[in-house]
Structure formats: structure tokens, C-alpha cells
C-alpha atoms as a PDB file:
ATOM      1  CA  UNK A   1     119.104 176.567 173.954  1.00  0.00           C
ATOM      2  CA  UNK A   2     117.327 176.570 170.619  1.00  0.00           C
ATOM      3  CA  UNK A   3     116.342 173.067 170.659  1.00  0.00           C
ATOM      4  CA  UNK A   4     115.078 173.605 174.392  1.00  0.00           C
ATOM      5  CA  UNK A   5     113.105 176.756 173.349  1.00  0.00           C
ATOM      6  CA  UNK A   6     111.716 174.647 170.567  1.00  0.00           C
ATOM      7  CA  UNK A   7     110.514 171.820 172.475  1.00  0.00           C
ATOM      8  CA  UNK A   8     109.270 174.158 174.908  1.00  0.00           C
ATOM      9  CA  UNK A   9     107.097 175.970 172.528  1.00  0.00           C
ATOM     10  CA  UNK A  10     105.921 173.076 170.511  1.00  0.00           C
ATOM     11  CA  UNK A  11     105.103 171.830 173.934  1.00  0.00           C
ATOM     12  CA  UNK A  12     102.901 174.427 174.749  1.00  0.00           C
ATOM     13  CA  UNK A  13     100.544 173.795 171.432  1.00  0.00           C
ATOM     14  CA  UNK A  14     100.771 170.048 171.498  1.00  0.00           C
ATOM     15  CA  UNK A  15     100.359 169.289 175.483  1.00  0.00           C
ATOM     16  CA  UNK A  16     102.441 165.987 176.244  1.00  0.00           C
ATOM     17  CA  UNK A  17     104.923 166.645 173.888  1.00  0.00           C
ATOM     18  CA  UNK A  18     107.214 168.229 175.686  1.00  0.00           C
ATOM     19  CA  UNK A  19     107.932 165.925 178.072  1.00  0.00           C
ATOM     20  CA  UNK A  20     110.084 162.752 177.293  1.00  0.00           C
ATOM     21  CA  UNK A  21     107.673 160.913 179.896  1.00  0.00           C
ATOM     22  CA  UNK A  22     104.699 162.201 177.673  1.00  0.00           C
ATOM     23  CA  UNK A  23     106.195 161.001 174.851  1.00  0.00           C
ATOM     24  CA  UNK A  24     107.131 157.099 175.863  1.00  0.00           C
ATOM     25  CA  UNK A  25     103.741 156.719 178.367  1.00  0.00           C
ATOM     26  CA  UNK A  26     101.207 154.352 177.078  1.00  0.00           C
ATOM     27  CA  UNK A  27      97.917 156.951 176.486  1.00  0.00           C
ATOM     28  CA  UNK A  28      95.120 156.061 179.238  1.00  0.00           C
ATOM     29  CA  UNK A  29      92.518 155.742 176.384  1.00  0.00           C
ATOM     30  CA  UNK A  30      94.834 153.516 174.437  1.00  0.00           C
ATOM     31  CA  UNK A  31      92.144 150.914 172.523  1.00  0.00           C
ATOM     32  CA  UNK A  32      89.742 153.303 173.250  1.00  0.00           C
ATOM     33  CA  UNK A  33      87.493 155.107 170.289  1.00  0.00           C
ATOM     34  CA  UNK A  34      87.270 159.164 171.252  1.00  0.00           C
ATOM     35  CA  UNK A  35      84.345 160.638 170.478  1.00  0.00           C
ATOM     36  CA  UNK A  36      84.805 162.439 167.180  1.00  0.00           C
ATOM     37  CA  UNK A  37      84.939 166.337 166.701  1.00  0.00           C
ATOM     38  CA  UNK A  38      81.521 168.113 165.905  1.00  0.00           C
ATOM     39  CA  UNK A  39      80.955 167.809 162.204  1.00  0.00           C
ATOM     40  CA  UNK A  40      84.173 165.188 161.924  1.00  0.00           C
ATOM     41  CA  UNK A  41      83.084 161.908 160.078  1.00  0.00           C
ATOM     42  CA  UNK A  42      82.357 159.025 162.664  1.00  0.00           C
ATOM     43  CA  UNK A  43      85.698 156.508 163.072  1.00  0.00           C
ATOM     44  CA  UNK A  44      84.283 153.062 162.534  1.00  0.00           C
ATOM     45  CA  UNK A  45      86.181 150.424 163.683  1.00  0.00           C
ATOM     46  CA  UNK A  46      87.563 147.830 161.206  1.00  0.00           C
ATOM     47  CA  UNK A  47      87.062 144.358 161.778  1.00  0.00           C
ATOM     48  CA  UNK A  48      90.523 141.956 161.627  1.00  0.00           C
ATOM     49  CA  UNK A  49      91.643 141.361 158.275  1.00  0.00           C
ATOM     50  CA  UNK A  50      90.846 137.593 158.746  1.00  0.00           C
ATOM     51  CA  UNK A  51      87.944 137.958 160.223  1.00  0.00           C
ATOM     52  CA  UNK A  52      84.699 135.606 158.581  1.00  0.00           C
ATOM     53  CA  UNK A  53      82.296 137.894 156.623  1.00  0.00           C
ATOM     54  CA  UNK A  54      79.028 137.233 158.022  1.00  0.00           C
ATOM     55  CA  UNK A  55      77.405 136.386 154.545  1.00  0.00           C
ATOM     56  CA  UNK A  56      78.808 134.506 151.567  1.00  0.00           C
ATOM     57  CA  UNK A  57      76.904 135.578 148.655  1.00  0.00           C
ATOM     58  CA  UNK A  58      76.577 132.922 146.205  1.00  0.00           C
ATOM     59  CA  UNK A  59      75.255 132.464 142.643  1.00  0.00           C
ATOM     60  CA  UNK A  60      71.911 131.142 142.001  1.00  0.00           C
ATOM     61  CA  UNK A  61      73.258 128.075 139.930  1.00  0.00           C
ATOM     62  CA  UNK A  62      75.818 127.245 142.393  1.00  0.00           C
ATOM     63  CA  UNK A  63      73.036 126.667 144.903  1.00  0.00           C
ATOM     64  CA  UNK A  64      71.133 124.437 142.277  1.00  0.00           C
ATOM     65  CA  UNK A  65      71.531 120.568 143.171  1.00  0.00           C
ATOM     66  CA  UNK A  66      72.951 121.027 146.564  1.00  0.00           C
ATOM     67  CA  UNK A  67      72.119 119.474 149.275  1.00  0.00           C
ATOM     68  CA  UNK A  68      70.326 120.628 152.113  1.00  0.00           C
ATOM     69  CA  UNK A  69      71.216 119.304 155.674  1.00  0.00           C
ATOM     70  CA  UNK A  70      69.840 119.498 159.537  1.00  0.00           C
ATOM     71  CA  UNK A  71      72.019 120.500 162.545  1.00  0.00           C
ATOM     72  CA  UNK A  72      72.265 116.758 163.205  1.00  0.00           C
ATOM     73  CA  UNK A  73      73.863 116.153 159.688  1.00  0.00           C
ATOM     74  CA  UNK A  74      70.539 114.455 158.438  1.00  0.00           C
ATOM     75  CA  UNK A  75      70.527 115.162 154.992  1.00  0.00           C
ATOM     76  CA  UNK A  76      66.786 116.646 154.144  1.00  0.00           C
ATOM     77  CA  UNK A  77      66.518 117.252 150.191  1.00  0.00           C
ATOM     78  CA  UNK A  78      68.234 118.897 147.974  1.00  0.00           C
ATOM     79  CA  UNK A  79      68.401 123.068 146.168  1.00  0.00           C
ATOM     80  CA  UNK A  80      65.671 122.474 143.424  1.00  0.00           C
ATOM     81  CA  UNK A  81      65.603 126.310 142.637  1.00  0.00           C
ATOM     82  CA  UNK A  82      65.880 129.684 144.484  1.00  0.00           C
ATOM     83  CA  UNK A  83      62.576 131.902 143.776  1.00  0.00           C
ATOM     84  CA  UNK A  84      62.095 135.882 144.509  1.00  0.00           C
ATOM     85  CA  UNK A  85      58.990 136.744 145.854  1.00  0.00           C
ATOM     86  CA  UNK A  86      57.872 139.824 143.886  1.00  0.00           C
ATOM     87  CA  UNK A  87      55.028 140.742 146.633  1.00  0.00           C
ATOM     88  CA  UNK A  88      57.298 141.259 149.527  1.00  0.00           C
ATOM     89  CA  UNK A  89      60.875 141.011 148.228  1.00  0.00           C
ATOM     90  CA  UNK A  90      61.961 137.500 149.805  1.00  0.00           C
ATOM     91  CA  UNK A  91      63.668 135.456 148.456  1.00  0.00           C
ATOM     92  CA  UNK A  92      63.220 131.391 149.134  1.00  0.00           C
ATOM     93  CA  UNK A  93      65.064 128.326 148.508  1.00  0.00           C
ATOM     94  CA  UNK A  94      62.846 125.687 147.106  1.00  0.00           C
ATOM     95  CA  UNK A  95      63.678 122.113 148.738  1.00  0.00           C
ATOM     96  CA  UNK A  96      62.876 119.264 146.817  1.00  0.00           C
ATOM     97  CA  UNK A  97      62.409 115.866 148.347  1.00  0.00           C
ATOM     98  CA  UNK A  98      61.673 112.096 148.097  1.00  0.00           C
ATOM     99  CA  UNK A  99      60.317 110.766 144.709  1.00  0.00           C
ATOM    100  CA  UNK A 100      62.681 108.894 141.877  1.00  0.00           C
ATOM    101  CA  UNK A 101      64.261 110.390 138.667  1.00  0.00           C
ATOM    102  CA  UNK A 102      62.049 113.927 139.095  1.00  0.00           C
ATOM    103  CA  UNK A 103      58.943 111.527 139.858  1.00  0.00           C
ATOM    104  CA  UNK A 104      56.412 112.173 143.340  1.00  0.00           C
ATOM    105  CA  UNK A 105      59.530 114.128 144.893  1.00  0.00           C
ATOM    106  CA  UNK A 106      57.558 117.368 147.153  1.00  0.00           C
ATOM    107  CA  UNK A 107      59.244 120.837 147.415  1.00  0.00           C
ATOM    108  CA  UNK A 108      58.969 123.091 150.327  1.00  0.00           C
ATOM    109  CA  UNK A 109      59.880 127.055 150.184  1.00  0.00           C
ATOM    110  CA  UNK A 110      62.043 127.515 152.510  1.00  0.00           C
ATOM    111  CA  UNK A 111      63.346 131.609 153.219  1.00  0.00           C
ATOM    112  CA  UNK A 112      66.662 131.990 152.157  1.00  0.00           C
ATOM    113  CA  UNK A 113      67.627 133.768 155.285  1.00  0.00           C
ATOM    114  CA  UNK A 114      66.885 130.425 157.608  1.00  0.00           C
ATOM    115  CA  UNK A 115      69.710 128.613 156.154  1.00  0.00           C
ATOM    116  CA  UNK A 116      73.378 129.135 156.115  1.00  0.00           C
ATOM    117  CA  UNK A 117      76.926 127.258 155.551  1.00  0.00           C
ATOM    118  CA  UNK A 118      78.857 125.933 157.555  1.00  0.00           C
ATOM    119  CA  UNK A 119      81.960 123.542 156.048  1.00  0.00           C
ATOM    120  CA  UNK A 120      80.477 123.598 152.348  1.00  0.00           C
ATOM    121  CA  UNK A 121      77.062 122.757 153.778  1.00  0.00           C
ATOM    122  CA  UNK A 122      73.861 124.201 153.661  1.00  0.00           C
ATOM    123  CA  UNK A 123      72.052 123.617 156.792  1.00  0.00           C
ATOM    124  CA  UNK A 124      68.734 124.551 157.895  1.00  0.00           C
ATOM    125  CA  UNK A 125      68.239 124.725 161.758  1.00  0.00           C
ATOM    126  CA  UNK A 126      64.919 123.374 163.746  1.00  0.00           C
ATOM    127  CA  UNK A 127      63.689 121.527 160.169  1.00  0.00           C
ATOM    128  CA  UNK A 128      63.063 117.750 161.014  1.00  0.00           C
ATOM    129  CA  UNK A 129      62.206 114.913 158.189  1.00  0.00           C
ATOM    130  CA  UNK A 130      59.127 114.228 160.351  1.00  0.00           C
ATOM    131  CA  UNK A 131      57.996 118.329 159.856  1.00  0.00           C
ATOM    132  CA  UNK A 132      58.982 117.966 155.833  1.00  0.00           C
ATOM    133  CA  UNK A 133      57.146 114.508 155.562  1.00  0.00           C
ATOM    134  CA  UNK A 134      53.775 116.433 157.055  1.00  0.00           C
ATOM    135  CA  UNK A 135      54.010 119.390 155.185  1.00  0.00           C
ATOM    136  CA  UNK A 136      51.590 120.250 152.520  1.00  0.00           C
ATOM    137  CA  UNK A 137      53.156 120.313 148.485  1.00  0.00           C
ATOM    138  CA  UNK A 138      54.273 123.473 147.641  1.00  0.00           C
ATOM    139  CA  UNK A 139      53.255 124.860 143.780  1.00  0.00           C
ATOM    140  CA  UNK A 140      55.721 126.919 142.403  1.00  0.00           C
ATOM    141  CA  UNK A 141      53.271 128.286 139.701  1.00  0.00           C
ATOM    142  CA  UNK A 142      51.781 130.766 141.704  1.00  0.00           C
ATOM    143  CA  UNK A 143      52.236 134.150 140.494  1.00  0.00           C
ATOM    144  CA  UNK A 144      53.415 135.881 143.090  1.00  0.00           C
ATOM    145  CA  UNK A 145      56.774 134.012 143.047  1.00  0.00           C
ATOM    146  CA  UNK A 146      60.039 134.613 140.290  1.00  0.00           C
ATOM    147  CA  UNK A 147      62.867 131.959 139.891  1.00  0.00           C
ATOM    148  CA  UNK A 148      66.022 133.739 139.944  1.00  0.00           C
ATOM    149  CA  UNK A 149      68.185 133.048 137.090  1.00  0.00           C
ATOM    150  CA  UNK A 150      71.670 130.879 137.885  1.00  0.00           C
ATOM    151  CA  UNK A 151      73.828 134.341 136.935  1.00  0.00           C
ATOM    152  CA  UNK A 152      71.620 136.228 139.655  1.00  0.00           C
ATOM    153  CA  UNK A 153      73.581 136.374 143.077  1.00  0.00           C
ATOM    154  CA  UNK A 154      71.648 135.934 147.122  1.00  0.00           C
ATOM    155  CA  UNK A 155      73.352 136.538 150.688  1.00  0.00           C
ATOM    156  CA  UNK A 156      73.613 133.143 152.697  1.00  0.00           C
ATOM    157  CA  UNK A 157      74.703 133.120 156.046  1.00  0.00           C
ATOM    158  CA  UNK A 158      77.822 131.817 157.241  1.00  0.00           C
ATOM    159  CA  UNK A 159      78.957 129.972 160.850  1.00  0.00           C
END
């Protein structure tokens, strides 16, 4: 009788659990987020432990010397350096191409947040060899524009 009286009351403050079909029912909202109380924190659902985080964020120097492919796996020049620019905040990687042994070779500023790495390459959608061959030389002298030093750390995109 005490054990019924108990459920019974316990029942009565915590709806559903005094029933045993309450108890083993799958919940209609099960998967579902509830609202949170007024002045609760806001539940924000986790993504899966193995998910891919959508950046990788990779040191300066470790971007140095790589190479820089297409979509289509044509390799288009290589990391020459990664520069900040101190007007606006951006930060750009600096594509160096053609020329021999550091001679006639053309770089091209490239925003950092237009490539991304996918199997250990860094790939640049929509760039062509015919669009770098046309494009004007790019002077990294200008003084708007800060290379980043090889211990300093930028967000690249991963897919």
C-alpha cells in the first residue's frame, strides 16, 4: 500500500510517472529540441563527435611552399607568403608563379577565405592558368599589406 501511495503521489508531481506505460513509451518529441524555460540558457545542439570541423587552422609557415591547385587538379603556383591586410583586416595568400630559381615568377593575392583543403591540398575554385597568365603583377610592398609571421596561425576551409 505504501509503495502504491508513493507512486501515486510522485505521480501526481511528475505526470507520466505513474504509469508503467508512461514510463516504457517512446516520448512524442523524442529528437526533438523543447523550447527552453524563460530565462533558462538556450540548449545547443552538439555536432557528432566525428564530425569534420569546418576550418582547419593552420600555421603561417606550414602554408609556405605549398602548392596551390584548381578543382581539376591543375596545379597553379605555389604559397609564396600569407599577408594581413591592416586596412580592412583580410588576410591573403600570395601565389607565386612561373619564373626559374626566384627569377620572372608573378604573384597574385589571393583571399585566404577562397581557398580550402581537401586531401592535403590547397585548392582554389573558378581560378584558371589562362586568368593567372592575364593577370597584372602583384607588389607586395605596398603599405597597406603585413606578412604574417610563420608562428602566426589563419582559418582555411575544409571539404
Amino acid at each position: 500500500m505504501k509503495g502504491f501511495l508513493l507512486v501515486a503521489l510522485l505521480g501526481a508531481a511528475m505526470p507520466g510517472l505513474g504509469t508503467a506505460a508512461a514510463q516504457t513509451a517512446p516520448s512524442q518529441d523524442a529528437g526533438q529540441m523543447r523550447s527552453p524555460a524563460p530565462g533558462a540558457p538556450a540548449r545547443v545542439p552538439l555536432p557528432p563527435a566525428d564530425a569534420p570541423l569546418p576550418y582547419q587552422p593552420m600555421r603561417v609557415g606550414e602554408l609556405e611552399n605549398r602548392e596551390i591547385y584548381s578543382t581539376r587538379g591543375e596545379m597553379l603556383g605555389s604559397v609564396k607568403r600569407v599577408v594581413l591586410d591592416v586596412t580592412d583586416g583580410i588576410t591573403f595568400i600570395v601565389l607565386e608563379r612561373g619564373g626559374f630559381v626566384g627569377i620572372g615568377e608573378k604573384e597574385f593575392p589571393l583571399p585566404a577565405d577562397r581557398l580550402y583543403t581537401q586531401g592535403g591540398r590547397l585548392v582554389v575554385p573558378g581560378l584558371t592558368d589562362a586568368e593567372l597568365d592575364n593577370a597584372a603583377d602583384w607588389d607586395v610592398r605596398d603599405q597597406k599589406y603585413r606578412e604574417m609571421a610563420d608562428s602566426e596561425i589563419i582559418n582555411v576551409a575544409r571539404r
